[in-house]
PDB file of N, CA and C in Angstrom:
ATOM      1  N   UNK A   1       0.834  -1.176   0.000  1.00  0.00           N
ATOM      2  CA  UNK A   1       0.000   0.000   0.000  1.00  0.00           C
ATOM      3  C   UNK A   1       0.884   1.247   0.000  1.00  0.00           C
ATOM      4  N   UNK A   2       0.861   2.298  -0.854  1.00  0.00           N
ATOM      5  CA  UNK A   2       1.591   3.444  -0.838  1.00  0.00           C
ATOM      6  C   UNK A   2       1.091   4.048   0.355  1.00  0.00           C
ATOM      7  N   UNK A   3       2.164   4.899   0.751  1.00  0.00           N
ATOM      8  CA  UNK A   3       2.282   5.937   1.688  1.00  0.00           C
ATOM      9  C   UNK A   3       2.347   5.045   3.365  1.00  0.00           C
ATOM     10  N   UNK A   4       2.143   3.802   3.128  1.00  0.00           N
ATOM     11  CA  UNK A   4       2.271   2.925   4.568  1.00  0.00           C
ATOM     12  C   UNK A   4       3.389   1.948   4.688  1.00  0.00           C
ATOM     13  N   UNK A   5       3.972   2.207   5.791  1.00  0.00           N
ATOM     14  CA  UNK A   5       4.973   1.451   6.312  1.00  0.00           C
ATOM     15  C   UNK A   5       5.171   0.169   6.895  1.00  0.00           C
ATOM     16  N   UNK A   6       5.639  -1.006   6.976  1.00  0.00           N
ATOM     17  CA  UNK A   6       5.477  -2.288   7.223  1.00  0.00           C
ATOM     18  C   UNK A   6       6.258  -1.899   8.443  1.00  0.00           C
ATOM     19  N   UNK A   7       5.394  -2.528   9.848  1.00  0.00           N
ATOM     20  CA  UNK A   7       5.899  -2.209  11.228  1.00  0.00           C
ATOM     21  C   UNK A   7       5.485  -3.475  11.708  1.00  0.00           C
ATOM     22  N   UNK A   8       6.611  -4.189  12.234  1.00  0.00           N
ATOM     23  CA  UNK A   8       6.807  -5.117  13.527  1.00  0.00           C
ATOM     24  C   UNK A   8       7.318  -5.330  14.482  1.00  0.00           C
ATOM     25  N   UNK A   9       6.548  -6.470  15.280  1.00  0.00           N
ATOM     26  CA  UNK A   9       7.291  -5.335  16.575  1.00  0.00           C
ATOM     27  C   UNK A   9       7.147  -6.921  17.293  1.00  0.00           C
ATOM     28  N   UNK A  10       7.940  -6.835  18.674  1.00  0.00           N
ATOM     29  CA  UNK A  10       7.848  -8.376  19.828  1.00  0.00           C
ATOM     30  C   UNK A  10       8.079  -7.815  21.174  1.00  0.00           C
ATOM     31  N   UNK A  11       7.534  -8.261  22.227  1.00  0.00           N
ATOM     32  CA  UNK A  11       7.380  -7.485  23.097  1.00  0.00           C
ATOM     33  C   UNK A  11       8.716  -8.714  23.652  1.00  0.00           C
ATOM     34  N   UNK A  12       9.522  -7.673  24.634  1.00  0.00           N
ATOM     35  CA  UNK A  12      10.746  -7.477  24.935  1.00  0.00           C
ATOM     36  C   UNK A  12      10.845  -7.325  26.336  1.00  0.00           C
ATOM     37  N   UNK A  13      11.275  -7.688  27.862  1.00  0.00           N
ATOM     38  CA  UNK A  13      11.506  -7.093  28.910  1.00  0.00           C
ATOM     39  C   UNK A  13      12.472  -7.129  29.313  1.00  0.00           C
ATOM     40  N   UNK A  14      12.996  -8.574  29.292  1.00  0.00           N
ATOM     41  CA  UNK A  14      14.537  -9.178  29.967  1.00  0.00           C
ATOM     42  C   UNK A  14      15.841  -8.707  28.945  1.00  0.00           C
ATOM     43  N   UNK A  15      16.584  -7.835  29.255  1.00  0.00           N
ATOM     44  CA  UNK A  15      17.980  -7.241  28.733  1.00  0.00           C
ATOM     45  C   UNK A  15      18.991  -7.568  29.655  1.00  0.00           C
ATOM     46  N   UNK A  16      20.208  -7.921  28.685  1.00  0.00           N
ATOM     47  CA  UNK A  16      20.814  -8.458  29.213  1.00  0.00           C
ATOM     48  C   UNK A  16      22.349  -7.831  28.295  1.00  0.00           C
ATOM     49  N   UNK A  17      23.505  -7.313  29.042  1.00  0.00           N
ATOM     50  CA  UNK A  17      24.174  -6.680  28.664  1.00  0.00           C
ATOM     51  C   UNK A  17      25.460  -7.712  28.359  1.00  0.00           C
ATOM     52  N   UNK A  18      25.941  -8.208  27.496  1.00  0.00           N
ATOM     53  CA  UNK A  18      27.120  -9.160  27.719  1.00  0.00           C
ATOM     54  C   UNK A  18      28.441  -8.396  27.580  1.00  0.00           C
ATOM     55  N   UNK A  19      29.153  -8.050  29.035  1.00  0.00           N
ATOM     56  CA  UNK A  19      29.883  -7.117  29.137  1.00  0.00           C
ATOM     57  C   UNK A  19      31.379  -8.139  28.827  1.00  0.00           C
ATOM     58  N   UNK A  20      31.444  -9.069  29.130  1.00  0.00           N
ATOM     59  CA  UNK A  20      33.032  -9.702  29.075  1.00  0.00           C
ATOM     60  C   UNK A  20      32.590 -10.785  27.645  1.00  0.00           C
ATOM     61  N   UNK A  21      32.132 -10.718  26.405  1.00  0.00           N
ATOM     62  CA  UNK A  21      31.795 -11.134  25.609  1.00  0.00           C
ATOM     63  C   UNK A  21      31.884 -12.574  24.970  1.00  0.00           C
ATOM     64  N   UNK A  22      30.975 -13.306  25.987  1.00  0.00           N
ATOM     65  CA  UNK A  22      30.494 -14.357  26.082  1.00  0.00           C
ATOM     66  C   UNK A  22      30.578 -14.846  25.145  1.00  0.00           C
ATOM     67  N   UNK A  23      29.220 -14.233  24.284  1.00  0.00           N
ATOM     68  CA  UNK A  23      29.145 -14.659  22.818  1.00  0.00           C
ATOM     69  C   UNK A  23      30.147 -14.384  21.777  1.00  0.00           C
ATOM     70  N   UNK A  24      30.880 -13.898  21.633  1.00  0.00           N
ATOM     71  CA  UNK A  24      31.749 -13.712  20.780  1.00  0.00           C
ATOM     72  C   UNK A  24      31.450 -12.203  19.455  1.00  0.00           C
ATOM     73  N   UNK A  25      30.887 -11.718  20.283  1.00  0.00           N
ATOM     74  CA  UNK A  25      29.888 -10.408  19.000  1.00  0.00           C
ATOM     75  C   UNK A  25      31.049  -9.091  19.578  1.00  0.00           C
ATOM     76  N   UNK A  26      31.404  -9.280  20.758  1.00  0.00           N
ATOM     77  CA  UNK A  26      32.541  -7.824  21.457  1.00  0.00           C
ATOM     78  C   UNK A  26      31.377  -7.824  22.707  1.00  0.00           C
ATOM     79  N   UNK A  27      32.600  -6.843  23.396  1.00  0.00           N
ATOM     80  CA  UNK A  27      31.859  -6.415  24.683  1.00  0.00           C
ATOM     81  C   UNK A  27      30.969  -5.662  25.028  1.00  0.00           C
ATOM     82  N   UNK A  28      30.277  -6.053  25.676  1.00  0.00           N
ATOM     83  CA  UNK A  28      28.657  -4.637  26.187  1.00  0.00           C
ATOM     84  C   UNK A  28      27.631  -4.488  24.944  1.00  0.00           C
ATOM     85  N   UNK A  29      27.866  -5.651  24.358  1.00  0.00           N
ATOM     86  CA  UNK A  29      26.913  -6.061  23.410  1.00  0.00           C
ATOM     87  C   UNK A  29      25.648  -6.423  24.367  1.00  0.00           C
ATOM     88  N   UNK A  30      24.141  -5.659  23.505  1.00  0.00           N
ATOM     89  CA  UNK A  30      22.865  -6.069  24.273  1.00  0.00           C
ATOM     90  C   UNK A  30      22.395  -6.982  23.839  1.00  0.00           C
ATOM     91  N   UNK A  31      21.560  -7.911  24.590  1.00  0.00           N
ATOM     92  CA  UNK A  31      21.024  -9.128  23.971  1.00  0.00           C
ATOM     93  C   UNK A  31      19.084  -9.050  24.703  1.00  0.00           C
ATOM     94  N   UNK A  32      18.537  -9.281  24.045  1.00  0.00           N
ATOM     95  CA  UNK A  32      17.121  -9.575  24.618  1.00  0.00           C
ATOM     96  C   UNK A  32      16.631 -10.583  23.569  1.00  0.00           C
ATOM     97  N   UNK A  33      15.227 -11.411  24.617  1.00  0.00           N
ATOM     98  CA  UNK A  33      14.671 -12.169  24.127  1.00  0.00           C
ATOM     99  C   UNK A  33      13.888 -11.662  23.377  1.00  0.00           C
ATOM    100  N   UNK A  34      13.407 -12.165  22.582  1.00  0.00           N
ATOM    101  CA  UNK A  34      12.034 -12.248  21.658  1.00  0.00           C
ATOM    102  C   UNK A  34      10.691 -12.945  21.992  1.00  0.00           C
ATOM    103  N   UNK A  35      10.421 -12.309  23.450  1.00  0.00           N
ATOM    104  CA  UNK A  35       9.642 -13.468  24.095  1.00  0.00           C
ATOM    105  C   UNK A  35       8.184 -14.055  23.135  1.00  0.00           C
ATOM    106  N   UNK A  36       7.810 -14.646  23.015  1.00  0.00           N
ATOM    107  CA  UNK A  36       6.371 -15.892  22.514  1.00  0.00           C
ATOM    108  C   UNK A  36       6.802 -15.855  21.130  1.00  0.00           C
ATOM    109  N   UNK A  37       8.094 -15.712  20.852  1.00  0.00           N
ATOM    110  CA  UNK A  37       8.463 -15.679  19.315  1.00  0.00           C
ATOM    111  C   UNK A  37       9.928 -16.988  19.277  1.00  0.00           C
ATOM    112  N   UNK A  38      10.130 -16.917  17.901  1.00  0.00           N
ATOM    113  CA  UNK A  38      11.368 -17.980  18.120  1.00  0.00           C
ATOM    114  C   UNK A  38      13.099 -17.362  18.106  1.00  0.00           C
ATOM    115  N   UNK A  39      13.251 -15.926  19.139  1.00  0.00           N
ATOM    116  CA  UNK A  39      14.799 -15.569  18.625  1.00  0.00           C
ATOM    117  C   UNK A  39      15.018 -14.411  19.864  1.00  0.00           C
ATOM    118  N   UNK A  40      16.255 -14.132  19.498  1.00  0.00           N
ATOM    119  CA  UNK A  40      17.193 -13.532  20.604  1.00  0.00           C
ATOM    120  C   UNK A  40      17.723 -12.542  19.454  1.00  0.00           C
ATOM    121  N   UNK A  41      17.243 -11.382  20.056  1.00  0.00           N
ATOM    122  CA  UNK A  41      17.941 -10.071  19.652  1.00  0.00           C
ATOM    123  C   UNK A  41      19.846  -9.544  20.330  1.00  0.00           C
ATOM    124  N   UNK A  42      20.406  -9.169  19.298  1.00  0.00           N
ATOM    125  CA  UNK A  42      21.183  -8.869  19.851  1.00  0.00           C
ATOM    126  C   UNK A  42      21.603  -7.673  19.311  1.00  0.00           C
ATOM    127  N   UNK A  43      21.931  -6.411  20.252  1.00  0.00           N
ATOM    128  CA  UNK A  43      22.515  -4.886  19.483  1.00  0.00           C
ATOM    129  C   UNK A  43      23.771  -4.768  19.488  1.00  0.00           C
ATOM    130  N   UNK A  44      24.424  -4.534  18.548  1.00  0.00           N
ATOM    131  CA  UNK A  44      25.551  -4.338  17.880  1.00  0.00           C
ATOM    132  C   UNK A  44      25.818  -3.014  18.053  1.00  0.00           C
ATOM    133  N   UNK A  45      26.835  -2.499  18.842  1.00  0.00           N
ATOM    134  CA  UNK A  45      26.617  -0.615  19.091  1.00  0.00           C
ATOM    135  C   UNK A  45      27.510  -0.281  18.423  1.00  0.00           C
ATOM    136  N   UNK A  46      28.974  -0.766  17.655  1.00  0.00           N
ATOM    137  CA  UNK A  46      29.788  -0.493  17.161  1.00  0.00           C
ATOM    138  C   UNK A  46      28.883   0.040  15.296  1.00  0.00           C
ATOM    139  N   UNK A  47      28.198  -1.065  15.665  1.00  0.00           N
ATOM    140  CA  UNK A  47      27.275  -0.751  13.999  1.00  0.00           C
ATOM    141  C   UNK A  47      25.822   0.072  13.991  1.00  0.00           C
ATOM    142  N   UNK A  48      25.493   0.020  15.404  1.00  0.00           N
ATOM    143  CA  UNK A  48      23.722   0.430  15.355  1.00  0.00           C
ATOM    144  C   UNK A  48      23.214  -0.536  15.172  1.00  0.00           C
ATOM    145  N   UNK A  49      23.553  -1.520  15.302  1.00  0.00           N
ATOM    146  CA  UNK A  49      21.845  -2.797  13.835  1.00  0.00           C
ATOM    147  C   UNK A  49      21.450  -3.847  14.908  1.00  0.00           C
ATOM    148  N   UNK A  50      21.132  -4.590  14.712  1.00  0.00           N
ATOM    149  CA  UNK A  50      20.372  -5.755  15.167  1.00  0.00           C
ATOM    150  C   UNK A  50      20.560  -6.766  14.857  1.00  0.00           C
ATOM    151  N   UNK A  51      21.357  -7.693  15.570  1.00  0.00           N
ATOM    152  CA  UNK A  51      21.084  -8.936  14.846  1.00  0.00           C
ATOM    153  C   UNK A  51      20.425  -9.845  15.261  1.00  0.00           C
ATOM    154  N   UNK A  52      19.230 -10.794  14.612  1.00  0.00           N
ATOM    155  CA  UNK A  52      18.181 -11.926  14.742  1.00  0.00           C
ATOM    156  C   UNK A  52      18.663 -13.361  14.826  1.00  0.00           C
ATOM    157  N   UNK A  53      18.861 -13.881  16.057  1.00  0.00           N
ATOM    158  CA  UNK A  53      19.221 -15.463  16.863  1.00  0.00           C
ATOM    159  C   UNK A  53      18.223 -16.365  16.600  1.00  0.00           C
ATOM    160  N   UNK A  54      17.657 -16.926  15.947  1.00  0.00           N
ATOM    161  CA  UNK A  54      17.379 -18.239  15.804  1.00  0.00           C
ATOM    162  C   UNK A  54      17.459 -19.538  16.083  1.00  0.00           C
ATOM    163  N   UNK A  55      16.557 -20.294  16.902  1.00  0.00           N
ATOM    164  CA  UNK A  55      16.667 -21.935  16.816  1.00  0.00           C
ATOM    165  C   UNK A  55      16.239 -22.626  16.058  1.00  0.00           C
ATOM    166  N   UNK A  56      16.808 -23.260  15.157  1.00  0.00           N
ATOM    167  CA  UNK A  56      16.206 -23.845  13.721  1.00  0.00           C
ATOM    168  C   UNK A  56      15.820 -25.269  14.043  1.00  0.00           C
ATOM    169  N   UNK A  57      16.029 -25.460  15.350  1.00  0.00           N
ATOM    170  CA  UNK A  57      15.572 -27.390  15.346  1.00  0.00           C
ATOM    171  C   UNK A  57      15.770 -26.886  17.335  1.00  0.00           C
ATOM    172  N   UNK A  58      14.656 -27.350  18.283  1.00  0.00           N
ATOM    173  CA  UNK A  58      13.574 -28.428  18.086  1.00  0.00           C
ATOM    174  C   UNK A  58      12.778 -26.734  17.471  1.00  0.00           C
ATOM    175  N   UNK A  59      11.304 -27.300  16.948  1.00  0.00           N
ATOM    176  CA  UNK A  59       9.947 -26.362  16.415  1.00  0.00           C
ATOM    177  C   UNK A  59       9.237 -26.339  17.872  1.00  0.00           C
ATOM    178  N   UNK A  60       9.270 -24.901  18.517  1.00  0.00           N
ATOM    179  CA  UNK A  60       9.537 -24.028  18.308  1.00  0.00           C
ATOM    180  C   UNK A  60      10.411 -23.797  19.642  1.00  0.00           C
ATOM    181  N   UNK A  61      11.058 -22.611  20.057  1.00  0.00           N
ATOM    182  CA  UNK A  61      12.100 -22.087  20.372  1.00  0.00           C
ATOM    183  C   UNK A  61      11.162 -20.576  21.181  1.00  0.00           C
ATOM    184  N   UNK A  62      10.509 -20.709  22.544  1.00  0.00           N
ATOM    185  CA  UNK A  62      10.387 -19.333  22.758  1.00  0.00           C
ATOM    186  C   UNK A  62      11.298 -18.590  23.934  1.00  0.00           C
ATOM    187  N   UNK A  63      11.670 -18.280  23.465  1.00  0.00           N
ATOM    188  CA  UNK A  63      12.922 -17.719  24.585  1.00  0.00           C
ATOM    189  C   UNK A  63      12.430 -17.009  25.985  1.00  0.00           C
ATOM    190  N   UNK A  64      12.823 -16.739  27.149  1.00  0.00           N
ATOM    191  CA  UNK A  64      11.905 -16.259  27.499  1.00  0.00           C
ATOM    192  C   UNK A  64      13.494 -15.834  28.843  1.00  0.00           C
ATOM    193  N   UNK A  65      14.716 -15.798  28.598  1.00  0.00           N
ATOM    194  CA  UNK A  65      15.558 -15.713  29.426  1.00  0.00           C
ATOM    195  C   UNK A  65      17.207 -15.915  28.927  1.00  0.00           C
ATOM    196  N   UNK A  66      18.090 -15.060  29.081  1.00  0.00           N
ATOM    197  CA  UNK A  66      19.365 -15.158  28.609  1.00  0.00           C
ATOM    198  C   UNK A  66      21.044 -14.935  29.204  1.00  0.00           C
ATOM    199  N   UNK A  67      21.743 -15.451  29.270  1.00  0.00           N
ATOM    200  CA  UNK A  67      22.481 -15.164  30.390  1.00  0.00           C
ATOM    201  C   UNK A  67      24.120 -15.435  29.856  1.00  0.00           C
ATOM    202  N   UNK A  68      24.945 -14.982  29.463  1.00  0.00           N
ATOM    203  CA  UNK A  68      26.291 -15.438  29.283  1.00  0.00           C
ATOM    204  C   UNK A  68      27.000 -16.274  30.019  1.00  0.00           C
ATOM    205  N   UNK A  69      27.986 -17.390  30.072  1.00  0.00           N
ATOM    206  CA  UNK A  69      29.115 -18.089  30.547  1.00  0.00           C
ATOM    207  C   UNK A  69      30.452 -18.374  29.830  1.00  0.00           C
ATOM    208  N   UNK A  70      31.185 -17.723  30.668  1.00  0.00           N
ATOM    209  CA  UNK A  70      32.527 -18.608  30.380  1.00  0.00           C
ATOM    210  C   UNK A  70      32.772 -20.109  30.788  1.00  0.00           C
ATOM    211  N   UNK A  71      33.221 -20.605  30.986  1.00  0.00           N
ATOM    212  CA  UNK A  71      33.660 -21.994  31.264  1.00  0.00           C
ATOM    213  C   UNK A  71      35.143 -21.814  31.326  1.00  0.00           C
ATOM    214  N   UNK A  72      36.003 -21.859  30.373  1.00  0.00           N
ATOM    215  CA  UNK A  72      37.045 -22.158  30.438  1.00  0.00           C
ATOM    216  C   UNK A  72      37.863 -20.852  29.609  1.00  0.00           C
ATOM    217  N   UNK A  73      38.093 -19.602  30.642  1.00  0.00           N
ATOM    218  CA  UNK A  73      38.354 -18.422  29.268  1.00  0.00           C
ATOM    219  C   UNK A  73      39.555 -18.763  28.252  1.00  0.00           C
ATOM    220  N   UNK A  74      40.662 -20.001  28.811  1.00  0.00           N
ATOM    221  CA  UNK A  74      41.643 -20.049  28.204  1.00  0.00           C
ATOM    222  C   UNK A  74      41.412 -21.346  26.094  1.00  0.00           C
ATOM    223  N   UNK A  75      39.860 -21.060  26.624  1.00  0.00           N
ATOM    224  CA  UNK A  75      39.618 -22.193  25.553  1.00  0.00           C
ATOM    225  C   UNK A  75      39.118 -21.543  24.021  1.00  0.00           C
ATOM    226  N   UNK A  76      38.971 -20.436  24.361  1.00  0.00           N
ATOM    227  CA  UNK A  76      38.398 -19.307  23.005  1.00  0.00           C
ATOM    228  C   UNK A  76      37.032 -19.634  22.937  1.00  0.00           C
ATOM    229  N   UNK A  77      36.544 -19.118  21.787  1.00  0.00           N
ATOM    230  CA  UNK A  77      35.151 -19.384  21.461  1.00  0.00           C
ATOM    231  C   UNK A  77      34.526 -20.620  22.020  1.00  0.00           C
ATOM    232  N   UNK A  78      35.066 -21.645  21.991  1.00  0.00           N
ATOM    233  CA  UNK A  78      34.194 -22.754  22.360  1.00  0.00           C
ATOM    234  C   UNK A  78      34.477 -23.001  24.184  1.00  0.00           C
ATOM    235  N   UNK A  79      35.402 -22.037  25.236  1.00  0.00           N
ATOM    236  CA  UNK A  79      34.694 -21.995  26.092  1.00  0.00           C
ATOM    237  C   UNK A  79      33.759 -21.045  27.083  1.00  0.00           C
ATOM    238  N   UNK A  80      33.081 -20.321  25.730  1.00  0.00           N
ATOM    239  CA  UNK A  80      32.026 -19.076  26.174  1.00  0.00           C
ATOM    240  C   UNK A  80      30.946 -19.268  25.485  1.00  0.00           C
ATOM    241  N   UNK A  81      30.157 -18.542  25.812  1.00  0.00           N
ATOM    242  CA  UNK A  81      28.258 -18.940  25.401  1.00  0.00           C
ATOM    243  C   UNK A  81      27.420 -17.950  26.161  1.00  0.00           C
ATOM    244  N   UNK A  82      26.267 -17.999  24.908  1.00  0.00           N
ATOM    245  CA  UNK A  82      25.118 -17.162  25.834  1.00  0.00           C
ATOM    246  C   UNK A  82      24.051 -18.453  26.183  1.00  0.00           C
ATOM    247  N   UNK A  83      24.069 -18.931  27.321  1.00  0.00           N
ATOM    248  CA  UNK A  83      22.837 -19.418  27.034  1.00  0.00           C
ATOM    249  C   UNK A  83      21.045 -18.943  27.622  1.00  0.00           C
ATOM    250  N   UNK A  84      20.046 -19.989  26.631  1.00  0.00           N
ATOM    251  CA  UNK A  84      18.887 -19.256  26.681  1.00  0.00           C
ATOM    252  C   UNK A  84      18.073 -20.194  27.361  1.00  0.00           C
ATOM    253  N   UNK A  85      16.859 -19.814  27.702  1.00  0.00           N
ATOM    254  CA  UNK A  85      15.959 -20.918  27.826  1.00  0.00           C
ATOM    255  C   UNK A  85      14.676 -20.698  27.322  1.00  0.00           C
ATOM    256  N   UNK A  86      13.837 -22.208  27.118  1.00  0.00           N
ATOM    257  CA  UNK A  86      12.404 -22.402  26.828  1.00  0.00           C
ATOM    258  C   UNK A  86      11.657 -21.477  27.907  1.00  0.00           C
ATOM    259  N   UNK A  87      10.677 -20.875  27.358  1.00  0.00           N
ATOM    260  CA  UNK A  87       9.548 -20.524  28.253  1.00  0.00           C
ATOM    261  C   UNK A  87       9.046 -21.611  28.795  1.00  0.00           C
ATOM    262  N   UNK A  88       8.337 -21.406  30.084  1.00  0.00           N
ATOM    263  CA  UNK A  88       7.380 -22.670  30.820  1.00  0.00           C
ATOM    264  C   UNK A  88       6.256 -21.902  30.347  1.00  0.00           C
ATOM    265  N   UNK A  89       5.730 -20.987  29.705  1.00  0.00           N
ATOM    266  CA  UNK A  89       4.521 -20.522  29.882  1.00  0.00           C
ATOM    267  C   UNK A  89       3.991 -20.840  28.269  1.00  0.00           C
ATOM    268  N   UNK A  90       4.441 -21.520  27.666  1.00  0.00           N
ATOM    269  CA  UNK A  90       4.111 -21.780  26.446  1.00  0.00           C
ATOM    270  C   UNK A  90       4.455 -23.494  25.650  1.00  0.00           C
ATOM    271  N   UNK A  91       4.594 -24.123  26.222  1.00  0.00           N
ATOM    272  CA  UNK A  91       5.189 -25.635  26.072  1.00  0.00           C
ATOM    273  C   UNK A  91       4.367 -26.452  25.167  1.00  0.00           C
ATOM    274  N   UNK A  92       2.957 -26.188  25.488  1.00  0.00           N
ATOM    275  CA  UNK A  92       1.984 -26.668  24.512  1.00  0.00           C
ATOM    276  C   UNK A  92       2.282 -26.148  22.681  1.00  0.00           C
ATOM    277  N   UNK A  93       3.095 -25.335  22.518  1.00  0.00           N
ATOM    278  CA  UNK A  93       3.177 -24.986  21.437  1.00  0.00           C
ATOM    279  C   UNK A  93       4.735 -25.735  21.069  1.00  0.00           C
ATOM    280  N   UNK A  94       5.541 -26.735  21.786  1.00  0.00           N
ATOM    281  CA  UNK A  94       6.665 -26.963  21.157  1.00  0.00           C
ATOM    282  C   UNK A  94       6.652 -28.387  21.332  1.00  0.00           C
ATOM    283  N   UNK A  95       7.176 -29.550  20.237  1.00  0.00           N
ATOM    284  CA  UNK A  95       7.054 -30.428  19.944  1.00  0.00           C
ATOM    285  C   UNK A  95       7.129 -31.127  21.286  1.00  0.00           C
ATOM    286  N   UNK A  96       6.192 -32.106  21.057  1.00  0.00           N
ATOM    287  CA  UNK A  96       6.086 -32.923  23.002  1.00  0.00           C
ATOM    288  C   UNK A  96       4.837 -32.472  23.236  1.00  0.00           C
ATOM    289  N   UNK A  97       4.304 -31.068  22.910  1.00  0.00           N
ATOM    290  CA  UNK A  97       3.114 -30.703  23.544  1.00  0.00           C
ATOM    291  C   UNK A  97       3.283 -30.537  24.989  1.00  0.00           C
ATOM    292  N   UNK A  98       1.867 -30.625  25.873  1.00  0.00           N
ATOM    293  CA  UNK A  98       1.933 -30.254  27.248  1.00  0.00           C
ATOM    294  C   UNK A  98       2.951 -30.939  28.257  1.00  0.00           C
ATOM    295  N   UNK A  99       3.484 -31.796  27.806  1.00  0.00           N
ATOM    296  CA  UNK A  99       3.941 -32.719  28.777  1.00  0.00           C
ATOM    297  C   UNK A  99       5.712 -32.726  28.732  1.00  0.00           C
ATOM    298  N   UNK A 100       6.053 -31.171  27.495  1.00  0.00           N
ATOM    299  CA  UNK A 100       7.438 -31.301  27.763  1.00  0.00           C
ATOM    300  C   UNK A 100       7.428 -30.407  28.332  1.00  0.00           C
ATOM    301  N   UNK A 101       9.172 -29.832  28.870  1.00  0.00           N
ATOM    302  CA  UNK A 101       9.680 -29.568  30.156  1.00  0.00           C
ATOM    303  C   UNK A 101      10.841 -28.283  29.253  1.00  0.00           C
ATOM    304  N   UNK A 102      10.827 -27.352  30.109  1.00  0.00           N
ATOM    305  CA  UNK A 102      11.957 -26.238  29.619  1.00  0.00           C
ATOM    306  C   UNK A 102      13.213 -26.725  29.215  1.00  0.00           C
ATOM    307  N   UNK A 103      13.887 -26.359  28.402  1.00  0.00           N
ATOM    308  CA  UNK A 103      15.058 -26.689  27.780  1.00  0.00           C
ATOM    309  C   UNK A 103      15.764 -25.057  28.065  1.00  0.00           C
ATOM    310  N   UNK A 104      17.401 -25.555  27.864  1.00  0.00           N
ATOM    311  CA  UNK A 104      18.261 -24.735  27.235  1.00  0.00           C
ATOM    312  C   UNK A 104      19.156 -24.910  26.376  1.00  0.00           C
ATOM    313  N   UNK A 105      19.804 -23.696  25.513  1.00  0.00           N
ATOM    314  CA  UNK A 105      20.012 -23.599  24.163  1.00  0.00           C
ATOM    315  C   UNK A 105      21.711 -22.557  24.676  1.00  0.00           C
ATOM    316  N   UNK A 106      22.226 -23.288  23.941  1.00  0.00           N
ATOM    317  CA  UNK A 106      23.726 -22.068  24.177  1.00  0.00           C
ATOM    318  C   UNK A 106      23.892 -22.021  22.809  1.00  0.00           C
ATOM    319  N   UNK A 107      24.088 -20.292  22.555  1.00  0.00           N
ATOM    320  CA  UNK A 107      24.441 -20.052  21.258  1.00  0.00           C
ATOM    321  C   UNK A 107      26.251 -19.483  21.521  1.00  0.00           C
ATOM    322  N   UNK A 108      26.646 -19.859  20.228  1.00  0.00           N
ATOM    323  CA  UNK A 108      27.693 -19.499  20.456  1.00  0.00           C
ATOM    324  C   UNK A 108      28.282 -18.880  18.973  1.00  0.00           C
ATOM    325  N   UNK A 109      29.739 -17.941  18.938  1.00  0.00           N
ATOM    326  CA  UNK A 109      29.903 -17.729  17.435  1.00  0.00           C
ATOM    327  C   UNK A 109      31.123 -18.379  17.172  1.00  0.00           C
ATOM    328  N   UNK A 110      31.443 -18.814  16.303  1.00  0.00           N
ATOM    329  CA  UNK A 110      32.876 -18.632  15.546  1.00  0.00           C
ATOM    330  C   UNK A 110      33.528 -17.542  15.227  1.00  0.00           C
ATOM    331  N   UNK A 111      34.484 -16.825  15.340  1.00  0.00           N
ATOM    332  CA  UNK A 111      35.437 -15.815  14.912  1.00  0.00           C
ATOM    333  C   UNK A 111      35.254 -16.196  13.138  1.00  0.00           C
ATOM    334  N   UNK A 112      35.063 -17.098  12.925  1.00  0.00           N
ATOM    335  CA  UNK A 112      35.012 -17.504  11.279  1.00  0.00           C
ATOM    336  C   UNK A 112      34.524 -18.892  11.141  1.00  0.00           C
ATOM    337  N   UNK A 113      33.970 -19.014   9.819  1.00  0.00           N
ATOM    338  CA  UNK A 113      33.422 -20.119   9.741  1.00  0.00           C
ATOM    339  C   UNK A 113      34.086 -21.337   9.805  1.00  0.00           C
ATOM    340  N   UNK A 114      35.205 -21.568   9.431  1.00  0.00           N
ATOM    341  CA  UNK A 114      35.825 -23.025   9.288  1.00  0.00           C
ATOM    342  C   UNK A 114      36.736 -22.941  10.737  1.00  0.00           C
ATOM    343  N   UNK A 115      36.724 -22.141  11.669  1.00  0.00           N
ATOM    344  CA  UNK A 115      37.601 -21.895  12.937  1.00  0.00           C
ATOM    345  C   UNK A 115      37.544 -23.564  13.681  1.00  0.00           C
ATOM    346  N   UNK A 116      38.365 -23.739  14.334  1.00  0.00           N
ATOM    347  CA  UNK A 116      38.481 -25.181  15.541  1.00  0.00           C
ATOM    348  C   UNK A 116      38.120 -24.473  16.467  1.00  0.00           C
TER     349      UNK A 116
END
C-alpha cells in the first residue's frame, strides 16, 4: 500500500548486557529475548543494527531468558556462550506438547566459519 509502512514489533523485557563477551559479538553487546516468538535479539553498538538469533531445530524455540558463561576463558570461542531458555509458559506450542519440560540452548559464534 503506498504511503504505509510495514511495522513489527515483539514485546521485549529481559535485557541483558554481555559485558566480558560471552558470545563472541565484542563487549557490552545487548542481547534480549524475543519473548512468545522464536529468537534472541542482539545490538551491535559499534554498527547500530540488530542482529536476529534463531533456533532452527527443536519447532519451536520461545525464549523467554538469557544469560552469558565462560567456562574455560583459556579455551576461546568454544569456552564461552550465551545461554537461553524455553519458556514454561508456552510448552503446549513446542514439539512434546503439554507434557514437555523447559530446555536450554547455548548459542555461540565462531570468529570464522571453518575456525576449531
Amino acid at each position: 500500500m503506498a504511503g504505509q509502512s510495514r511495522i513489527s514489533a515483539d514485546w521485549t523485557y529481559i535485557v541483558v548486557v554481555d559485558r566480558f563477551n560471552t558470545m563472541g559479538l565484542g563487549e557490552n553487546v545487548v542481547t534480549t529475548t524475543g519473548t512468545n516468538s522464536d529468537s534472541m535479539y542482539v545490538f551491535l553498538p559499534k554498527t547500530k543494527t540488530w542482529l536476529t538469533l534463531r533456533v532452527p531445530y527443536p519447532q519451536t524455540y520461545y525464549a523467554r531468558g538469557n544469560d552469558g558463561r565462560i567456562d574455560d576463558p583459556n579455551a576461546g570461542w568454544k569456552g564461552r556462550g550465551m545461554w537461553s531458555n524455553y519458556g514454561n509458559t508456552n510448552n503446549w506450542h513446542i514439539e512434546g506438547g503439554k507434557e514437555s519440560r523447559s530446555k536450554m540452548v547455548k548459542f555461540q559464534m565462531r570468529p570464522n566459519p571453518l575456525a576449531d
